[in-house]
Protein backbone atom coordinates (compact mmCIF):
# COMPACT_ATOMS: atom_id res chain seq x y z
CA UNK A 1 0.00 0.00 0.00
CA UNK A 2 1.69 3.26 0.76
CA UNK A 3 4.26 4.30 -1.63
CA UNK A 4 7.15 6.86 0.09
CA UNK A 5 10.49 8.20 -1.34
CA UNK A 6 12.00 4.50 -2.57
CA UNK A 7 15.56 5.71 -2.12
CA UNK A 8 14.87 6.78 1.08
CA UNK A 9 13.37 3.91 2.28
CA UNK A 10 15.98 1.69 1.04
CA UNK A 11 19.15 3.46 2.34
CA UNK A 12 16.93 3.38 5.99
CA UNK A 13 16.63 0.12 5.77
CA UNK A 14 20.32 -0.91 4.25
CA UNK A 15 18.49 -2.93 1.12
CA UNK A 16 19.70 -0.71 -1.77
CA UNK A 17 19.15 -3.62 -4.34
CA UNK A 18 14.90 -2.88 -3.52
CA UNK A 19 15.59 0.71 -4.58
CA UNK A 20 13.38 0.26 -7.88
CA UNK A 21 10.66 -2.13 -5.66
CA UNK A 22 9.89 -1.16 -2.17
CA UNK A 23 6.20 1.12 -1.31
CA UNK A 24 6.21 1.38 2.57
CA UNK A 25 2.68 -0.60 3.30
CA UNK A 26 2.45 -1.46 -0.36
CA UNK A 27 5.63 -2.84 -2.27
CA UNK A 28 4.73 -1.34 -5.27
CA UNK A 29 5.03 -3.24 -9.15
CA UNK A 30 8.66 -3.97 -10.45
CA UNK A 31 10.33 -0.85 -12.47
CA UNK A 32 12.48 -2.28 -14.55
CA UNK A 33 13.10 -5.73 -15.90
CA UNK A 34 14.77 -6.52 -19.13
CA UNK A 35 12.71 -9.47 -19.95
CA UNK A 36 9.29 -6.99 -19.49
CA UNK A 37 6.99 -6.38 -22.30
CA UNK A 38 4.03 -4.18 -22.72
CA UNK A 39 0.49 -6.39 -23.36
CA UNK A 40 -0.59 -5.27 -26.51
CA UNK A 41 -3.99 -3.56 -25.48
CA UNK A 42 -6.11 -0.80 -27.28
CA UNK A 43 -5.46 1.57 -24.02
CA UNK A 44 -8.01 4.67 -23.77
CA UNK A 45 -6.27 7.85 -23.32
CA UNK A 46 -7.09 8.46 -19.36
CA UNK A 47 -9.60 10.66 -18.26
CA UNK A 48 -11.83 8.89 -21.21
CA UNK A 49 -14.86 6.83 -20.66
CA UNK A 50 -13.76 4.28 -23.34
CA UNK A 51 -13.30 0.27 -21.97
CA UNK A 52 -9.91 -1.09 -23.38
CA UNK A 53 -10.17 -4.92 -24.65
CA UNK A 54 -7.31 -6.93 -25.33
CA UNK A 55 -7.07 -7.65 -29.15
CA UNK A 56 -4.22 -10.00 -29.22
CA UNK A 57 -2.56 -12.35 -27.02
CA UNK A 58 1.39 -12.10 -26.09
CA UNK A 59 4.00 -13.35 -28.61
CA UNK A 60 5.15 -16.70 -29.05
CA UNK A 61 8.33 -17.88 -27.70
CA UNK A 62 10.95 -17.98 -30.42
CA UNK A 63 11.44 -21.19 -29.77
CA UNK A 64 9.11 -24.51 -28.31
CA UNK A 65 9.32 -24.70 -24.59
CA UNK A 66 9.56 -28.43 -22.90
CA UNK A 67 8.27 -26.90 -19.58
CA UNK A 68 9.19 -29.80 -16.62
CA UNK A 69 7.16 -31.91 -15.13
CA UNK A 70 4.83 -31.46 -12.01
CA UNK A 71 6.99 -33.27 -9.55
CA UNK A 72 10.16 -31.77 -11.49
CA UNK A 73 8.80 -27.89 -10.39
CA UNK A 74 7.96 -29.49 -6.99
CA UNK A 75 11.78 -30.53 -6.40
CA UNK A 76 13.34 -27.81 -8.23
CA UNK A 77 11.31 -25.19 -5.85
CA UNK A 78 11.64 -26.59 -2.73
CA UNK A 79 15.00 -26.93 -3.61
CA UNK A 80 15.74 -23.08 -4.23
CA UNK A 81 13.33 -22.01 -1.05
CA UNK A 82 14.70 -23.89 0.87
CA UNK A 83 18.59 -22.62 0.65
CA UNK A 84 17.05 -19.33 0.71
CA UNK A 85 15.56 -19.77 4.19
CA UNK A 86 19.06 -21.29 5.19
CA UNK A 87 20.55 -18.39 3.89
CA UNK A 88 17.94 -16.44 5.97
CA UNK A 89 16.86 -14.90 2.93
CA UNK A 90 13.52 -15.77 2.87
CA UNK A 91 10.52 -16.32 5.67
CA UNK A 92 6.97 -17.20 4.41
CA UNK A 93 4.79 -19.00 2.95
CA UNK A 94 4.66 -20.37 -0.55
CA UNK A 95 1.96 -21.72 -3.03
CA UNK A 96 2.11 -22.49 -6.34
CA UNK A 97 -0.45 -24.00 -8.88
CA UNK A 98 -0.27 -24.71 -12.48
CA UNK A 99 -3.68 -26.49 -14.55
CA UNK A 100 -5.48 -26.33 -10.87
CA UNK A 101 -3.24 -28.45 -9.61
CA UNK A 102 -1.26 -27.32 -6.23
CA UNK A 103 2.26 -28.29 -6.95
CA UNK A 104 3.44 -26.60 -3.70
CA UNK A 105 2.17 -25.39 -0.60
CA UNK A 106 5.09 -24.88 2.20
CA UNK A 107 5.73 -22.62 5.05
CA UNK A 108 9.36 -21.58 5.46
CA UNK A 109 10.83 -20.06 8.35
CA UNK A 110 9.49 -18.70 11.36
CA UNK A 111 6.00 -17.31 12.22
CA UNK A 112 7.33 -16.55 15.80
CA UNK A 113 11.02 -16.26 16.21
CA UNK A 114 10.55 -16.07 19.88
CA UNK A 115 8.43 -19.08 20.07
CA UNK A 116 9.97 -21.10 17.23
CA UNK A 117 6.63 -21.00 15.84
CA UNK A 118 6.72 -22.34 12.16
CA UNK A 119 5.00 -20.73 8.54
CA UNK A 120 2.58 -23.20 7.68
CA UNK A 121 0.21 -23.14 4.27
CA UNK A 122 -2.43 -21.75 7.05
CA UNK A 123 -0.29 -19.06 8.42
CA UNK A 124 -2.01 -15.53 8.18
CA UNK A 125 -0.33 -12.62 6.71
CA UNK A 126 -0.59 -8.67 6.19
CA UNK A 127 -0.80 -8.38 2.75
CA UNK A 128 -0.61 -4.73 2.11
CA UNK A 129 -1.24 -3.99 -1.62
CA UNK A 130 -2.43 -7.02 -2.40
CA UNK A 131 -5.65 -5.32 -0.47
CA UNK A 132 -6.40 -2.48 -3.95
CA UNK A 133 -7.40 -5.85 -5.70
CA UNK A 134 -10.36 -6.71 -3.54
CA UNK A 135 -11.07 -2.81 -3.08
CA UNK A 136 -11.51 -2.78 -7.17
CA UNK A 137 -13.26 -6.27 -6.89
CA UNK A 138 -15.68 -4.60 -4.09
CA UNK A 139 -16.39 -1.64 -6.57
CA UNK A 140 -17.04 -3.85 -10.32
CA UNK A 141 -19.40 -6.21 -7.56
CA UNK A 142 -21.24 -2.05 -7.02
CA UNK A 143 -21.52 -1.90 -10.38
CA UNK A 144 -22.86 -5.29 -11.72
CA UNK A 145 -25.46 -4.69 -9.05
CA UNK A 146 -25.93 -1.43 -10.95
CA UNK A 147 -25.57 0.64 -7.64
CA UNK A 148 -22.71 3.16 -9.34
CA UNK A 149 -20.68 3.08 -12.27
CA UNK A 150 -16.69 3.10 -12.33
CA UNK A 151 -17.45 6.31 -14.78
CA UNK A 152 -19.10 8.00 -12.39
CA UNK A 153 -17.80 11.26 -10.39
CA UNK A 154 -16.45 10.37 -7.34
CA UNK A 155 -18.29 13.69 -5.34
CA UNK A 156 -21.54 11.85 -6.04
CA UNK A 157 -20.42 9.44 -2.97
CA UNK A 158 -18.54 11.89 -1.18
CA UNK A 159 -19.55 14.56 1.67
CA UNK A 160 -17.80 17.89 1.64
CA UNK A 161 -16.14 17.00 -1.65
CA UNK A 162 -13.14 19.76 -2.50
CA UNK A 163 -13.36 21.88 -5.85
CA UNK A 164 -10.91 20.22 -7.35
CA UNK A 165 -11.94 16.85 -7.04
CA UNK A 166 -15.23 17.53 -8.97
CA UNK A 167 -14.14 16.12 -12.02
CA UNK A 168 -12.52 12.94 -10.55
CA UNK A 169 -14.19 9.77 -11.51
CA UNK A 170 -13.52 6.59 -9.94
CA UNK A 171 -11.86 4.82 -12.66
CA UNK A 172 -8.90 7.06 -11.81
CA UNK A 173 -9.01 6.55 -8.59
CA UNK A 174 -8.51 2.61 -9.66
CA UNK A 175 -5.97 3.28 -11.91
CA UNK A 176 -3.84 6.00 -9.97
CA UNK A 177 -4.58 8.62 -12.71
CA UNK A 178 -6.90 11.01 -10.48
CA UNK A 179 -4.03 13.72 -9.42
CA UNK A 180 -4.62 13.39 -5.86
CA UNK A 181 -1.53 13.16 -3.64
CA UNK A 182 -0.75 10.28 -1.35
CA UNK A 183 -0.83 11.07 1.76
CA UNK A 184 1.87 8.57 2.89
CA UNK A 185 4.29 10.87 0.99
CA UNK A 186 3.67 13.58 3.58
CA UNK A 187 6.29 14.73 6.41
CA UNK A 188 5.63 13.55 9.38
CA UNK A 189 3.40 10.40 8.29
CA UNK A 190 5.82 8.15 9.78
CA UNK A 191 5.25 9.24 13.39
CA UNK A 192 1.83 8.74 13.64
CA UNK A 193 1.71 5.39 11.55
CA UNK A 194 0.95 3.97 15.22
CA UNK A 195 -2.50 6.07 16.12
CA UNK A 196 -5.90 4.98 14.92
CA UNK A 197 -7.24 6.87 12.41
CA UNK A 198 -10.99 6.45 11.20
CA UNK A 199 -11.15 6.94 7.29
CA UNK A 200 -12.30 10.24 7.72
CA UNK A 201 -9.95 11.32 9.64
CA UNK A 202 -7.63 9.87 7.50
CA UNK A 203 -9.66 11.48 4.08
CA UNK A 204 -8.84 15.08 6.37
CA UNK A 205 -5.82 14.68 5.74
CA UNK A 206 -5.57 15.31 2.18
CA UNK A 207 -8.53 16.49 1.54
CA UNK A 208 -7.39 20.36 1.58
CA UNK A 209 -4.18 19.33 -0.78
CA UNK A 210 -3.81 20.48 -4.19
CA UNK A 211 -3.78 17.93 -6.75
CA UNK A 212 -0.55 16.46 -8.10
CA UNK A 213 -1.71 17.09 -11.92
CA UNK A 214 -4.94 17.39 -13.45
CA UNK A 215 -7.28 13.88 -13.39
CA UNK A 216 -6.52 11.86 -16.05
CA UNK A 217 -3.09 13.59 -16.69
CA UNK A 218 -1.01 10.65 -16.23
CA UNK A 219 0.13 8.00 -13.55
CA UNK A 220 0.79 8.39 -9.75
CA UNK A 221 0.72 5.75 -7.04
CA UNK A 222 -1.83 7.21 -4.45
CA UNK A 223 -2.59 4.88 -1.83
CA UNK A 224 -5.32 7.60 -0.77
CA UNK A 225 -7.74 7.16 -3.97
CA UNK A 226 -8.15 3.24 -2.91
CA UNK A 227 -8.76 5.29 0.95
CA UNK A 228 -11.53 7.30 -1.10
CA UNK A 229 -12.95 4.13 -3.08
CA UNK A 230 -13.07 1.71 0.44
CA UNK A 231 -15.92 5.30 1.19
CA UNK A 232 -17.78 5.20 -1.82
CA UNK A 233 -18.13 1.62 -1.43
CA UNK A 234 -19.73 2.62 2.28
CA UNK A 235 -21.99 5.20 0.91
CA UNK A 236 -22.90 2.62 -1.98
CA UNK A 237 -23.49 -0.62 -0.16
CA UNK A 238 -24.98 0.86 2.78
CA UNK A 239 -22.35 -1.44 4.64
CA UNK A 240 -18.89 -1.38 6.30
CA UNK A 241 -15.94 -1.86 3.92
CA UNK A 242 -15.21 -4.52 5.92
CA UNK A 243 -18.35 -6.36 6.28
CA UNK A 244 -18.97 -6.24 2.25
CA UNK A 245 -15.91 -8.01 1.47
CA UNK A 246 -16.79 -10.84 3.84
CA UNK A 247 -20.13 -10.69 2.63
CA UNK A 248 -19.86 -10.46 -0.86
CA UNK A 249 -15.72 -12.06 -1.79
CA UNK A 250 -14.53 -14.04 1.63
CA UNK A 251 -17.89 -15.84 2.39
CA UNK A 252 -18.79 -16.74 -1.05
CA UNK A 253 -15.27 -17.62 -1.75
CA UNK A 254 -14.99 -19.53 1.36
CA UNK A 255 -11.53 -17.85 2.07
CA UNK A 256 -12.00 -18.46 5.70
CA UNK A 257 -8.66 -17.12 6.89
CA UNK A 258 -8.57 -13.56 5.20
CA UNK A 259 -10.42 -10.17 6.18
CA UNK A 260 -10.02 -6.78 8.01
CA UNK A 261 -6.85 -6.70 10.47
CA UNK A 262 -7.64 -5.21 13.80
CA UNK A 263 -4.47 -5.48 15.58
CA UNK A 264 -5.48 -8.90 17.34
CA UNK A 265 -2.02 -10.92 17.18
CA UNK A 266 -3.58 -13.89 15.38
CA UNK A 267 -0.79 -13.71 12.32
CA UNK A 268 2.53 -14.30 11.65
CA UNK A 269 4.93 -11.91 13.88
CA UNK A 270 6.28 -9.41 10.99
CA UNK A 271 9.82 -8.59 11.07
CA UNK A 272 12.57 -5.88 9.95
CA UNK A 273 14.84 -8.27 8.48
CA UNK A 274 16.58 -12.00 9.41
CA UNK A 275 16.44 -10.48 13.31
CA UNK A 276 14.30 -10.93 15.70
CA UNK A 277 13.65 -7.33 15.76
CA UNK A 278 9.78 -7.02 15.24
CA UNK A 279 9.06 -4.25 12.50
CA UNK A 280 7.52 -0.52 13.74
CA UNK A 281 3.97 -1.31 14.99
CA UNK A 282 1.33 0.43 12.67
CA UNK A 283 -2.76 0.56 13.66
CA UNK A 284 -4.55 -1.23 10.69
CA UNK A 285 -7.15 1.56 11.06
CA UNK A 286 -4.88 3.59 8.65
CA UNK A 287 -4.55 1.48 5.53
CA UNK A 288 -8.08 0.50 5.18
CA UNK A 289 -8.97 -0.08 1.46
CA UNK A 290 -5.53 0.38 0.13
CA UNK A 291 -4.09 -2.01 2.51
CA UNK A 292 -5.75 -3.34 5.58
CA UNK A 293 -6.42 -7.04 4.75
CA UNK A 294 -4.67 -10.25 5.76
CA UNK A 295 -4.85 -13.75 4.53
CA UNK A 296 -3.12 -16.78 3.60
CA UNK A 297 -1.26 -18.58 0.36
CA UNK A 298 -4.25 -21.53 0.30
CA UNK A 299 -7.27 -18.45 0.41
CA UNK A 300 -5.48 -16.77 -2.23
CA UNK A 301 -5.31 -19.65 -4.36
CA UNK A 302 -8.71 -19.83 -3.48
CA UNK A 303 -9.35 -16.06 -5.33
CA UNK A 304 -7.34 -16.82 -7.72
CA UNK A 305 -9.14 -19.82 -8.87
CA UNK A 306 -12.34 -17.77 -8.81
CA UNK A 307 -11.07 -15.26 -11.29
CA UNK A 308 -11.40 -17.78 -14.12
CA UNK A 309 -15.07 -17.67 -13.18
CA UNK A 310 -18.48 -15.59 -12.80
CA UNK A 311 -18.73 -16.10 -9.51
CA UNK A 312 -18.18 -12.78 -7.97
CA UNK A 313 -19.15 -10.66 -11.58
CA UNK A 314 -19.39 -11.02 -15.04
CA UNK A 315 -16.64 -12.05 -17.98
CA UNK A 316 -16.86 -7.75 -19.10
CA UNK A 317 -16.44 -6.87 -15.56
CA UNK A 318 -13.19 -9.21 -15.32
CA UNK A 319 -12.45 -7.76 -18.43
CA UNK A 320 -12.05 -3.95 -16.97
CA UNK A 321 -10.40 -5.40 -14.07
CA UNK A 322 -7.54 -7.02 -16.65
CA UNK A 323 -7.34 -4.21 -18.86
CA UNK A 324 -4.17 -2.18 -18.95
CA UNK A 325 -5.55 1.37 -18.96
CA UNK A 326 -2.87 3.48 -17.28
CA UNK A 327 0.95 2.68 -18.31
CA UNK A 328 3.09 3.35 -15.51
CA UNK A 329 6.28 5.41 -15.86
CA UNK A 330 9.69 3.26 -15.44
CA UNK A 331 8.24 -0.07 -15.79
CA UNK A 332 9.13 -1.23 -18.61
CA UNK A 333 5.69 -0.93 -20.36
CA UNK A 334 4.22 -2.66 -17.85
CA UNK A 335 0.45 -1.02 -17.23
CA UNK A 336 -1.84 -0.97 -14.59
CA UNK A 337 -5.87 -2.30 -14.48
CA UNK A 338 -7.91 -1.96 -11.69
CA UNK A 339 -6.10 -3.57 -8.13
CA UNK A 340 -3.52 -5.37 -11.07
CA UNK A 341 -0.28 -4.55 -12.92
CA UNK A 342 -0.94 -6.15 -16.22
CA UNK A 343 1.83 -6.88 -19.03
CA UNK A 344 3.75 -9.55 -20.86
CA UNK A 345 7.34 -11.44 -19.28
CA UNK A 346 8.96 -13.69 -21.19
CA UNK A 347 6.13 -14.19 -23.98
CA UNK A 348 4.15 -15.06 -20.91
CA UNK A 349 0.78 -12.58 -20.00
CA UNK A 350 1.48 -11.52 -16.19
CA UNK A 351 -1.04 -10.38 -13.77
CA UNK A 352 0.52 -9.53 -10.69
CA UNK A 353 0.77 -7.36 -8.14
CA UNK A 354 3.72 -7.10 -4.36
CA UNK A 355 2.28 -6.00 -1.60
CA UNK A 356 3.70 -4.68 1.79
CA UNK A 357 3.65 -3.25 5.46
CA UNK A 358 5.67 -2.85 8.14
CA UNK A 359 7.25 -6.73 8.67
CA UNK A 360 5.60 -7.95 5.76
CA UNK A 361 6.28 -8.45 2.01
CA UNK A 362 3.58 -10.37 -0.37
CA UNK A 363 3.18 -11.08 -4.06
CA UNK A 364 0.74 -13.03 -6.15
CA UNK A 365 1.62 -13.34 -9.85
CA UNK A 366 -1.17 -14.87 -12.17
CA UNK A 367 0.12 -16.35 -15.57
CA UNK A 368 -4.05 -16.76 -16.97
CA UNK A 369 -2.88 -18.18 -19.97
CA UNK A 370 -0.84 -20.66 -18.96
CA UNK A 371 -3.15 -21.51 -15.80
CA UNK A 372 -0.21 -20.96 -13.52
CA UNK A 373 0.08 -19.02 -10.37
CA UNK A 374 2.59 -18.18 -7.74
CA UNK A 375 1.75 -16.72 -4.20
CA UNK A 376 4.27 -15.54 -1.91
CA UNK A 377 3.62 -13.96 1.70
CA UNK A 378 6.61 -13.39 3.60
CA UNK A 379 7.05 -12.05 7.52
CA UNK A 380 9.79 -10.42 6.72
CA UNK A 381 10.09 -6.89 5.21
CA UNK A 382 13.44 -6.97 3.75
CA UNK A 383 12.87 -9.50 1.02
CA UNK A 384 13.26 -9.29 -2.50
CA UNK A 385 10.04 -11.11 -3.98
CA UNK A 386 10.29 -9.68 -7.20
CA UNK A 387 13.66 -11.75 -7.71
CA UNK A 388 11.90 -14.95 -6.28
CA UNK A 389 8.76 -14.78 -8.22
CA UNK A 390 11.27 -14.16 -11.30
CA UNK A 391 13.33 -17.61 -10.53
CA UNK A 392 9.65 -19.40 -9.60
CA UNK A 393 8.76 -18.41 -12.97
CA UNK A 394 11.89 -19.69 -14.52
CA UNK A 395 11.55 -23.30 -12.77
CA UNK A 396 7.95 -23.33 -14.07
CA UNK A 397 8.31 -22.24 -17.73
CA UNK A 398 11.65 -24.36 -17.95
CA UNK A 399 13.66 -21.31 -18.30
CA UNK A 400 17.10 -20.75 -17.51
């Protein structure tokens, strides 16, 4: 969830190979990878009311893959996550799946260093960004219901709404395009990460800001527009944030080990690094829609799984979700949907997103047409995911 200076962050935390990843509360989409490809998409210029569609599918390899066998990825996995928990490089949880098949679902490392606690496939996790997914999920369920549109003007949901905001719809808030600054970015943030804050009060405190750039302009992280959406699906639903997501995407979905953290020491103990040093304590009142969830590898395989179907909305609706309508700046044409970054690696369509918050560092990476995905949640916040879900892929797809 929330993005801060990435240099910064880094050199605090002595990791200066996660320059180009790490969002404080929301480790944000990779920014550079040589072997990352745009999707080919017919992408609306933003601000528009147009849908995008994807018209073709990613390129071919240039030559035929042989990719390994089931128990092949199984060895060759917990092979490679293994040495990197010996090398206390890694502490988490792992699951991946390829033709709905799980081919591996391990803990790694400690839950509780203190206690000597184990991960397990069951452990819960803070998943930080992984949260904007459900958020846009929450909003296209609004919609299919026909009780707002993702075109409509965000004011129509909102009390008090600014002047500026008037013309802010919330398909930019989904995609990051609406101008309005995050609020994580601001000085002093970090000292009062630790005191509840109700999402008005939390709305209060960028509400008087002037935009970044006009709506529509362009691309800009803003953990506060997925604030603003988890308040318009209030106002629409009639219904806590939290309580429609249990309603309408956890019960349904029977992922029976995810919802709204409240601080109640249930999960895995995050940490700052391979210590035992337990990261800076942070009320989950604060990240709310953009990053307030928890859950585990087996109920995200679980929403995963669903994605192929109509079970929470309709193909179209999926459709927006998947669709690449904002490109993002420095990621080597990789764009961003609604809750997803969406683009081709490898000759391989990837839709993925890392999440993060103080102690803890998650990604899921969906490979639709190929069937395959990999889920990592980590207790750790050090960790480089983007480099394991890279070598994951590589064991999969047979690559070297």
């Amino acid at each position: 969830m929330l993005q801060i200076h990435l240099r910064q962050w880094a050199n605090h935390h002595a990791i200066p190979s996660l320059v180009s990843l790490i969002y404080l509360w929301g480790i944000g989409l990779p920014t550079s990878s040589a072997t990352m490809t745009s999707l080919p998409t017919q992408t609306p210029q933003l601000g528009t009311t147009t849908v995008a569609t994807s018209t073709t599918s990613p390129s071919p390899p240039s030559a035929v893959s042989v990719f390994p066998s089931d128990q092949d990825i199984i060895s060759q996995a917990d092979i490679y996550l293994s040495k990197l928990t010996t090398a206390r490089l890694f502490s988490g949880s792992v699951l991946i799946a390829r033709n709905s098949t799980v081919l591996v679902r391990q803990g790694y490392g400690e839950a509780d260093r203190e206690k000597h606690e184990v991960n397990k496939a069951q452990t819960k996790f803070r998943i930080g960004s992984l949260t904007k997914q459900f958020t846009a999920m929450a909003i296209l369920i609004l919609q299919a219901e026909g009780n707002l549109n993702v075109h409509d003007r965000i004011c129509t949901y909102l009390s008090n709404c600014p002047t500026s905001w008037q013309a802010i719809t919330i398909h930019q808030l989904l995609t990051h395009t609406s101008g309005i600054p995050d609020f994580t970015r601001f000085p002093g943030f970090l000292a009062t990460q630790g005191s509840p804050s109700s999402p008005t009060q939390t709305i209060a405190r960028f509400k008087d800001k002037p935009l970044d750039f006009q709506p529509g302009e362009k691309f800009s992280y803003s953990n506060s527009g997925y604030i603003l959406l988890g308040a318009i699906i209030e106002r629409a639903s009639g219904a806590t944030y939290e309580a429609f997501l249990k309603d309408n995407i956890f019960v349904p979905l029977q992922m029976v080990d995810s919802g709204y953290d409240h601080n109640n020491g249930d999960l895995a103990i995050g940490y700052r690094d391979q210590t035992s040093v337990p990261a800076d304590f942070v009320d989950m009142s604060i990240p709310y829609a953009a990053g307030g969830l928890y859950s585990t590898v087996e109920d995200l395989y679980r929403w995963d799984q669903a994605l192929y179907t109509d079970k929470l909305i309709p193909k179209n609706s999926r459709d927006m979700m998947f669709t690449a309508f904002a490109l993002m700046p420095d990621n080597g044409g990789l764009g961003y949907g609604y809750g997803w970054g969406i683009g081709e690696e490898d000759h391989h369509l990837l839709i993925s997103h890392e999440g993060g918050i103080n102690g803890f560092h998650s990604v899921i990476a969906r490979y639709p047409n190929d069937k395959t995905v990999i889920i990592i949640l980590g207790n750790r916040q050090d960790m480089n995911l983007f480099e394991m879900r890279t070598q994951i892929a590589k064991i999969i797809f047979g690559e070297k």
